[in-house]
Protein backbone atom coordinates (compact mmCIF):
# COMPACT_ATOMS: atom_id res chain seq x y z
CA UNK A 1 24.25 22.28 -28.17
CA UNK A 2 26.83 24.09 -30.02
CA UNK A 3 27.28 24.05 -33.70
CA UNK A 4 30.37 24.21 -35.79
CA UNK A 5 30.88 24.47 -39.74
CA UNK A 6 32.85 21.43 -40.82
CA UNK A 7 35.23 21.87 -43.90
CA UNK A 8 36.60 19.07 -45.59
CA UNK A 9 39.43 18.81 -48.30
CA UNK A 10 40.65 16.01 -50.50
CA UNK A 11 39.26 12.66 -49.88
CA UNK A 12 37.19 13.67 -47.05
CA UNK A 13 35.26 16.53 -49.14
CA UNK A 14 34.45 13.36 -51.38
CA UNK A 15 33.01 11.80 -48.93
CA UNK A 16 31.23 14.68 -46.53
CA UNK A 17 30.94 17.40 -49.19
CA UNK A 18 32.02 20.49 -49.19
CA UNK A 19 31.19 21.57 -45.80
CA UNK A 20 28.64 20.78 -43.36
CA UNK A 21 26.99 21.91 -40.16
CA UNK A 22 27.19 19.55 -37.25
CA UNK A 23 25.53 20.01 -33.47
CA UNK A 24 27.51 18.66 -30.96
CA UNK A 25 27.10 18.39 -26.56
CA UNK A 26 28.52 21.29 -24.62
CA UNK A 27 32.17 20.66 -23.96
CA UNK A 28 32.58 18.38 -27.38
CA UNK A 29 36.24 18.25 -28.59
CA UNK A 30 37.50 17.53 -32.23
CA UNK A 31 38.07 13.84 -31.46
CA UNK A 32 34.08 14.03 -30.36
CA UNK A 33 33.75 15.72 -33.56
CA UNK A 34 35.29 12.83 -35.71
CA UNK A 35 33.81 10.35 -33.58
CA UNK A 36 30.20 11.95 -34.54
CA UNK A 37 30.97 12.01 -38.24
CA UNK A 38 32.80 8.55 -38.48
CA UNK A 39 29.03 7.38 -37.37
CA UNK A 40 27.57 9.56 -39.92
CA UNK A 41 29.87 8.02 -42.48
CA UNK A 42 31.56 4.83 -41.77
CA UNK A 43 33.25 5.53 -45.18
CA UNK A 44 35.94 7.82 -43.38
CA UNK A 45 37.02 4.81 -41.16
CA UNK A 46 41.37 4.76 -41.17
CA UNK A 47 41.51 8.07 -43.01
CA UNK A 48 42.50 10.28 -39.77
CA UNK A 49 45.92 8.56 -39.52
CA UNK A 50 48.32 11.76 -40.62
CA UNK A 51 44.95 14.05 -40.64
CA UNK A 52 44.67 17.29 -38.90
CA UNK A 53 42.44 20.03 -37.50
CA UNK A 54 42.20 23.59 -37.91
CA UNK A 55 39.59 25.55 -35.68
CA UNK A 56 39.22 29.51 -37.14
CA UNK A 57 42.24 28.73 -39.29
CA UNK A 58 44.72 27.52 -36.56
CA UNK A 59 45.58 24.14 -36.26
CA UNK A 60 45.46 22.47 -33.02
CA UNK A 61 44.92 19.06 -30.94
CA UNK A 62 42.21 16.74 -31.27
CA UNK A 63 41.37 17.41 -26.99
CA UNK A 64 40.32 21.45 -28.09
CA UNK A 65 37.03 22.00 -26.74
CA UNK A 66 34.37 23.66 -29.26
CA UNK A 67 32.50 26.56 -29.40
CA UNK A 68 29.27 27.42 -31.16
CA UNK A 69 30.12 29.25 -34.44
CA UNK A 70 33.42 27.35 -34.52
CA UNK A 71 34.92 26.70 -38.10
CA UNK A 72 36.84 23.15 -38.26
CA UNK A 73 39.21 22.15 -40.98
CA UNK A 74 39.62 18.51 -41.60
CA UNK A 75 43.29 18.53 -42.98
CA UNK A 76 44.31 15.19 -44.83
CA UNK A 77 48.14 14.31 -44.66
CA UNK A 78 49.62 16.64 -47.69
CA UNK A 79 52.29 15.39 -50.22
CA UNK A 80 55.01 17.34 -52.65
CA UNK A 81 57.44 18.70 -53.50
């Protein structure tokens, strides 16, 4: 079972903290990810519409497959100017 750190920003670090540690099945993606921590916290329910993910600082598409020792990014939709 692989395990990746999860950071979260904005809203979501409200809800999940800072960061957290999360053990997934072999061949998880990051939409297996969010699935595993919307049932950890049904609070984050309709906040991945605009959202992104960055694995080891890159951002990519919710089908990448994880690896143990994987750090994820959960990137809220960013305003400004």
């Amino acid at each position: 079972m692989p395990k990746v750190r999860v950071l979260a920003f904005a809203r979501l670090r409200e809800l999940l903290g800072e960061s957290r540690e999360v053990a997934l099945a072999e061949g998880a993606t990051l939409r297996d990810l969010w699935s595993s921590l919307l049932a950890a916290e049904p609070r984050l329910q309709g906040l991945e519409s605009g959202m992104r993910f960055a694995c080891n600082q890159r951002i990519c598409a919710d089908e990448r497959t994880l690896c143990e020792g994987d750090e994820i990014a959960l990137l809220p939709p960013f305003g400004g100017g």
